[in-house]
C-alpha atoms as a PDB file:
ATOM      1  CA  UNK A   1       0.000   0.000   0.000  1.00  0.00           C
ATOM      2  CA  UNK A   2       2.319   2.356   0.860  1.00  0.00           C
ATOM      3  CA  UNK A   3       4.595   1.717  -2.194  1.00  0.00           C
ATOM      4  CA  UNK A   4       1.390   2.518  -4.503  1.00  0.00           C
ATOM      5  CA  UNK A   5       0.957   5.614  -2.561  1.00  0.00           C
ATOM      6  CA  UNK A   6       4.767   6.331  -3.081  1.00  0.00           C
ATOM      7  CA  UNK A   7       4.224   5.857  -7.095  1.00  0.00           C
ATOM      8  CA  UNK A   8       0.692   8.011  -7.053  1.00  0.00           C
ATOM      9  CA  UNK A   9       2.617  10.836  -5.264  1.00  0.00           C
ATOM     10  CA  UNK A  10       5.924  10.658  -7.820  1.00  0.00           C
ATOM     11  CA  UNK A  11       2.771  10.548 -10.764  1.00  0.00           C
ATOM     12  CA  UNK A  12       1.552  13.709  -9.393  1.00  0.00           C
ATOM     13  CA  UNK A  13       4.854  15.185  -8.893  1.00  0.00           C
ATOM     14  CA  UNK A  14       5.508  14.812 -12.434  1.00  0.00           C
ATOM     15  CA  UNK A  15       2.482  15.858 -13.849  1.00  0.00           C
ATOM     16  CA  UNK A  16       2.300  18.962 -12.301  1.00  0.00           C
ATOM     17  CA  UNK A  17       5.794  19.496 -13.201  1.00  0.00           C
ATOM     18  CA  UNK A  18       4.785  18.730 -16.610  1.00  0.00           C
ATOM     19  CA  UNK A  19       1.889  21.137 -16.527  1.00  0.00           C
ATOM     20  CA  UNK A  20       3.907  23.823 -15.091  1.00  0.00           C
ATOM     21  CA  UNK A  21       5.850  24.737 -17.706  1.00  0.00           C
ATOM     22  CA  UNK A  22       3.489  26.713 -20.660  1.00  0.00           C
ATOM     23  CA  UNK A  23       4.390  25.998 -23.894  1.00  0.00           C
ATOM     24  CA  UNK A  24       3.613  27.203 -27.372  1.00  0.00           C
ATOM     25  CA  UNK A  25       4.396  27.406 -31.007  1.00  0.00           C
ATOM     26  CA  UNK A  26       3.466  29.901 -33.847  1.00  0.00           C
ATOM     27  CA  UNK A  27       3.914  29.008 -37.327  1.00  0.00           C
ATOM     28  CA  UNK A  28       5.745  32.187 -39.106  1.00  0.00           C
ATOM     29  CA  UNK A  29       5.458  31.125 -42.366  1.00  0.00           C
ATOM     30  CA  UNK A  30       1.625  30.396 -42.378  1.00  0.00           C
ATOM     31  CA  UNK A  31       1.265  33.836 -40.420  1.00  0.00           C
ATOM     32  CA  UNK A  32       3.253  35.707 -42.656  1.00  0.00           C
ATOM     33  CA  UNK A  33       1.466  34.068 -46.221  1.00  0.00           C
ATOM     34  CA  UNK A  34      -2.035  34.484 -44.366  1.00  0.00           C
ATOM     35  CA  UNK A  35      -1.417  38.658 -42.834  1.00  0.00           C
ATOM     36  CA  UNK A  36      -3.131  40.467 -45.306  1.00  0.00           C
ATOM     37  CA  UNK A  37      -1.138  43.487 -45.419  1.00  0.00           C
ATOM     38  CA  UNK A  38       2.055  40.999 -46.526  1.00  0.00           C
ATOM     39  CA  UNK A  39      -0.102  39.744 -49.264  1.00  0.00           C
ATOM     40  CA  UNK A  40       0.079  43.455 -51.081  1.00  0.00           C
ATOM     41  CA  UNK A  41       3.689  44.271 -49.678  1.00  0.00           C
ATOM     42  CA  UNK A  42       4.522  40.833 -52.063  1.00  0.00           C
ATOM     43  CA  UNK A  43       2.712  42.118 -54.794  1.00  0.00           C
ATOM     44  CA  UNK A  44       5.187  45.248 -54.550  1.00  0.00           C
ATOM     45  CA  UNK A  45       8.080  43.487 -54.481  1.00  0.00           C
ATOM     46  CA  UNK A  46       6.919  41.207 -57.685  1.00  0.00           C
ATOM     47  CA  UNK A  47       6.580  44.474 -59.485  1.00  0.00           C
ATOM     48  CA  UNK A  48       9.986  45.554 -58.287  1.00  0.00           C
ATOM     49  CA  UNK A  49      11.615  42.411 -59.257  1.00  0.00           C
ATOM     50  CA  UNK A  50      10.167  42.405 -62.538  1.00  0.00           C
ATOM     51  CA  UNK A  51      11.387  45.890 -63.598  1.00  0.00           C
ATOM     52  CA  UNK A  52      14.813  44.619 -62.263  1.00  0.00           C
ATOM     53  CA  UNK A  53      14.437  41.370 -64.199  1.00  0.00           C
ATOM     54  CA  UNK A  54      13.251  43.458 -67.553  1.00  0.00           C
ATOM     55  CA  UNK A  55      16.537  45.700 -67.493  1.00  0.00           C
ATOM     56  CA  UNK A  56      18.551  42.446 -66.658  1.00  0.00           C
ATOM     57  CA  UNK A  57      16.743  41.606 -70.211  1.00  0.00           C
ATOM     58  CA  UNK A  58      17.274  44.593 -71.711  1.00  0.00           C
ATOM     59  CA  UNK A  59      21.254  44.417 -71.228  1.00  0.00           C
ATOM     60  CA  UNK A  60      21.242  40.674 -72.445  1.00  0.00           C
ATOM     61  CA  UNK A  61      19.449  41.291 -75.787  1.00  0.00           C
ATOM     62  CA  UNK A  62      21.343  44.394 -76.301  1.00  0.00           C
ATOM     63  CA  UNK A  63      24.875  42.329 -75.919  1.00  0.00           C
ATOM     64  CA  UNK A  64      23.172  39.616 -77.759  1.00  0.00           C
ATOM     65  CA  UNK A  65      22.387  41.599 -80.735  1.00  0.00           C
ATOM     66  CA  UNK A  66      26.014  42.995 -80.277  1.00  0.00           C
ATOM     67  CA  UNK A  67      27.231  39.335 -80.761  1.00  0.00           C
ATOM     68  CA  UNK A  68      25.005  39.052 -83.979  1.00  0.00           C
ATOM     69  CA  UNK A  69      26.603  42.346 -85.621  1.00  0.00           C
ATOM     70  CA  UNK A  70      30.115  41.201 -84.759  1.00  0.00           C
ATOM     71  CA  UNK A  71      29.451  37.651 -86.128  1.00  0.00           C
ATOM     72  CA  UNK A  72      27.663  38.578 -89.174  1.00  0.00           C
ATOM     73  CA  UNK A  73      29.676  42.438 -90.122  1.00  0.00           C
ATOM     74  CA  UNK A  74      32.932  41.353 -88.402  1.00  0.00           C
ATOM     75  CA  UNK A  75      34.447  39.961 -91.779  1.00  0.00           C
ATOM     76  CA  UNK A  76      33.922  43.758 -94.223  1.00  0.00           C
ATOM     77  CA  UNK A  77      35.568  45.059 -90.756  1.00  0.00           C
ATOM     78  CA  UNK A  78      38.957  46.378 -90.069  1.00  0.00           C
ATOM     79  CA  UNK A  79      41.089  45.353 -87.385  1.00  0.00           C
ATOM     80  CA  UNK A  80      40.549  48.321 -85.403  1.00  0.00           C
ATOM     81  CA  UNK A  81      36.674  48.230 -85.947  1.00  0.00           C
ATOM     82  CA  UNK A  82      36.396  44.637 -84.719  1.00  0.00           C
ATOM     83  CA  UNK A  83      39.066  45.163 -81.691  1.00  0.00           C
ATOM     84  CA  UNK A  84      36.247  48.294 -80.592  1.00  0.00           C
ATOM     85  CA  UNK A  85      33.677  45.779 -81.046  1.00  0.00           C
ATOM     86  CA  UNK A  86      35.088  43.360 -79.250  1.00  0.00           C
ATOM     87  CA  UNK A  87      35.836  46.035 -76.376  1.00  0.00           C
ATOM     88  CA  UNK A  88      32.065  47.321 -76.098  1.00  0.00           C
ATOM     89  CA  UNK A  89      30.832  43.888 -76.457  1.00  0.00           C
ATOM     90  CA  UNK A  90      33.412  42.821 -73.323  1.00  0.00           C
ATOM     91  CA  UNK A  91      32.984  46.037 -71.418  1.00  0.00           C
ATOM     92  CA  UNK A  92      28.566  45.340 -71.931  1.00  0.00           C
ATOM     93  CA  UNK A  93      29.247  41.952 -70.615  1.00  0.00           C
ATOM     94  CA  UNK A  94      31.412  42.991 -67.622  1.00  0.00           C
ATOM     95  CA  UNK A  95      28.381  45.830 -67.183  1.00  0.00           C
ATOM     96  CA  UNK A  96      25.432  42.990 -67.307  1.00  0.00           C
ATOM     97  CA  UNK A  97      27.094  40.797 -64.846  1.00  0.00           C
ATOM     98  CA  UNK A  98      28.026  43.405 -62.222  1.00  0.00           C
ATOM     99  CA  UNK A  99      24.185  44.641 -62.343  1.00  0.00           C
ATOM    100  CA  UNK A 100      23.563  40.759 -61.702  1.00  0.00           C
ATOM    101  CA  UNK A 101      25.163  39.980 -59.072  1.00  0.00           C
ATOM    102  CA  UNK A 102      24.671  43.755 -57.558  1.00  0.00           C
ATOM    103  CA  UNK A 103      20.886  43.134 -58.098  1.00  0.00           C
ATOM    104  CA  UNK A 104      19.792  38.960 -57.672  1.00  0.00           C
ATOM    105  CA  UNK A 105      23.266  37.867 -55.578  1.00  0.00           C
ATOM    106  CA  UNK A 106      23.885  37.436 -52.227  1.00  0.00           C
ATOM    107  CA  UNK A 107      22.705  40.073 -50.168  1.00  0.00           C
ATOM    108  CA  UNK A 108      22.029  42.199 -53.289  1.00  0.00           C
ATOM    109  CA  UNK A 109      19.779  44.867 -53.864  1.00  0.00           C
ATOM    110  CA  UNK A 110      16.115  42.432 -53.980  1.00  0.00           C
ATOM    111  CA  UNK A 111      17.537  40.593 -51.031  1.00  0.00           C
ATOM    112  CA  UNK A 112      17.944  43.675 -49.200  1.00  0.00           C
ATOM    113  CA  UNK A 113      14.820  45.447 -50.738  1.00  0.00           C
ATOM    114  CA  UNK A 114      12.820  42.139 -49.569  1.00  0.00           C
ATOM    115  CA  UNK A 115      14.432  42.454 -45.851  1.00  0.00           C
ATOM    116  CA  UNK A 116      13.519  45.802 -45.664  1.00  0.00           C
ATOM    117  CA  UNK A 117      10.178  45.159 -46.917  1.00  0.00           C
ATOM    118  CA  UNK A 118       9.473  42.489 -44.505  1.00  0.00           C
ATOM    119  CA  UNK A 119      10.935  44.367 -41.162  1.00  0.00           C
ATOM    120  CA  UNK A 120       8.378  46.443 -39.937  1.00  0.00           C
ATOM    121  CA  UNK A 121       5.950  43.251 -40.005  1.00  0.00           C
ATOM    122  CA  UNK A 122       8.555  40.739 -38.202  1.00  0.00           C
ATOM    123  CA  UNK A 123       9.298  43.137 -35.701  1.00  0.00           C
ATOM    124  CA  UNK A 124       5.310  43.749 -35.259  1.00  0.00           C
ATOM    125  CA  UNK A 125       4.544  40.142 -35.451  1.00  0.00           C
ATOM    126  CA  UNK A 126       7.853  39.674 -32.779  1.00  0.00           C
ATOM    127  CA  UNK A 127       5.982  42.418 -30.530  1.00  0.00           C
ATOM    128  CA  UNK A 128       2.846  40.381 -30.758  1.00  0.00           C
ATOM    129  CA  UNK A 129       4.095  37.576 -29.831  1.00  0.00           C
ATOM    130  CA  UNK A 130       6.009  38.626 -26.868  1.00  0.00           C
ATOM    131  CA  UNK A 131       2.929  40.441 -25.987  1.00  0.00           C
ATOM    132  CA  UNK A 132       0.607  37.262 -26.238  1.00  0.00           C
ATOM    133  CA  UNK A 133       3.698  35.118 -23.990  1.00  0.00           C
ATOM    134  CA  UNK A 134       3.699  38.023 -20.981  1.00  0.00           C
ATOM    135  CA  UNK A 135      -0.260  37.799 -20.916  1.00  0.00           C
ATOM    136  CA  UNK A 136      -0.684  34.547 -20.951  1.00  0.00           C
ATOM    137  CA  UNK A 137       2.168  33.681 -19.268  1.00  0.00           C
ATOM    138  CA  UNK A 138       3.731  31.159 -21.752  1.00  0.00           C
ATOM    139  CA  UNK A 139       7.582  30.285 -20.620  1.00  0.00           C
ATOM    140  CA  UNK A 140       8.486  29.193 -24.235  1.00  0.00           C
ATOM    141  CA  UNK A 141       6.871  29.892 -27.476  1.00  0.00           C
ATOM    142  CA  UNK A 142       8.662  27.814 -30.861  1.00  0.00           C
ATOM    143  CA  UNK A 143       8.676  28.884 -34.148  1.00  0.00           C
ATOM    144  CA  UNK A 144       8.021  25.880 -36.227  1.00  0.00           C
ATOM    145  CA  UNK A 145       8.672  27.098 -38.820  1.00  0.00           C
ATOM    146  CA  UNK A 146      11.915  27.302 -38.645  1.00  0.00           C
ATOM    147  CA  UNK A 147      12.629  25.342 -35.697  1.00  0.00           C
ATOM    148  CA  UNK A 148      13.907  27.663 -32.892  1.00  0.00           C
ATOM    149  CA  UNK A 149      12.589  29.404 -29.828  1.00  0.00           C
ATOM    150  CA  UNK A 150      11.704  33.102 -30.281  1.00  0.00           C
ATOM    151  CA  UNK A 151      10.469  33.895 -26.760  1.00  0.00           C
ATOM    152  CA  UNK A 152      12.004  32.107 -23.977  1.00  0.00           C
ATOM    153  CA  UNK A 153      10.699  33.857 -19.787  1.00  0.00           C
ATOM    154  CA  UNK A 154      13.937  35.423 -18.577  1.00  0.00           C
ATOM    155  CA  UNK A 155      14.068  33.440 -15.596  1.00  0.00           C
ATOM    156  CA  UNK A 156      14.474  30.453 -17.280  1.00  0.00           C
ATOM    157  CA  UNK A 157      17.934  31.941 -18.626  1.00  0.00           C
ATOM    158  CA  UNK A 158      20.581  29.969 -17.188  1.00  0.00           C
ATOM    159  CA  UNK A 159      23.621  31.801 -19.440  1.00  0.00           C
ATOM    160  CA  UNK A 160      25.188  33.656 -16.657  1.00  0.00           C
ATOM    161  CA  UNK A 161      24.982  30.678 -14.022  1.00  0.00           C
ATOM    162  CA  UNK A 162      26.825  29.232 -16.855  1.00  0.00           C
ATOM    163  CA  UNK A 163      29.310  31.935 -17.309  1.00  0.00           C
ATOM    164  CA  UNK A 164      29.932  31.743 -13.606  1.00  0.00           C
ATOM    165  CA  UNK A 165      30.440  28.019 -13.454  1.00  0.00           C
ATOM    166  CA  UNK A 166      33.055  28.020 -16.161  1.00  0.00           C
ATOM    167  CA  UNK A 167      35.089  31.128 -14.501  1.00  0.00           C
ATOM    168  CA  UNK A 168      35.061  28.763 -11.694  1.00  0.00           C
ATOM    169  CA  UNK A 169      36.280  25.829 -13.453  1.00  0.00           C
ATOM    170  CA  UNK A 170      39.915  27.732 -14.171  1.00  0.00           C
ATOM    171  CA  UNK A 171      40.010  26.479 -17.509  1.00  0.00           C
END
């Protein structure tokens, strides 16, 4: 009897230890696709991409149509005339892959465009969230979207008992 009574109290123990931590989890991606004000901000970034994309276009077909004047006037050429030619079409080239990487490369300009686009509603959705944690006093909320925690209660920080432990440790 008293050893069922023993494993009844541990139960309990653990279930309210179990119960008194609060999670939650928020889906970013679904909440960012689904806020209507994203929906148009998307629909001016398409726009902006596309011009970018059309000049990107535009310099191709004008180097293209370079090539095809070399290729089909370089033989009534001179020397010099083809060595220009060559130098515009080069220089044209050089010019359309600079814009390229400036515009669709890492951290170029629609990758920064995009982040700035998209910064005023993260941080809002960020506040919201935080806001929603304090007042219903969540300890963690998850992102599962992408898999990390993106409100964690302060007192469950554990960093500077951590940073204290190793300074003792004399390593």
């Amino acid at each position: 009897m008293l050893k069922k009574a023993l494993i009844i109290s541990l139960l309990l123990l653990s279930f309210q230890f179990c119960f008194a931590l609060k999670l939650g989890y928020v889906d970013s991606r679904r909440a960012l696709k689904e806020f209507k004000g994203n929906q148009e901000l998307q629909e001016k970034f398409s726009k902006e991409v596309a011009s970018w994309r059309a000049k990107a276009e535009e310099k191709a077909q004008e180097i293209k149509n370079l090539e095809q004047e070399y290729k089909s006037q370089s033989v009534i050429w001179t020397e010099e005339k083809r060595a220009e030619a060559e130098r515009v079409i080069k220089t044209k080239m050089e010019s359309y892959n600079t814009f390229m990487q400036e515009t669709f490369g890492e951290n170029g300009v629609v990758e920064k465009r995009n982040k700035e686009l998209m910064k005023p509603i993260i941080t809002k959705m960020m506040q919201i969230i935080q806001k929603i944690a304090v007042d219903d006093k969540y300890d963690y909320i998850f992102d599962a979207s992408y898999g990390g925690m993106i409100y964690a209660d302060k007192a469950a920080d554990l960093t500077g008992r951590v940073i204290e432990e190793l300074n003792k440790s004399g390593l």
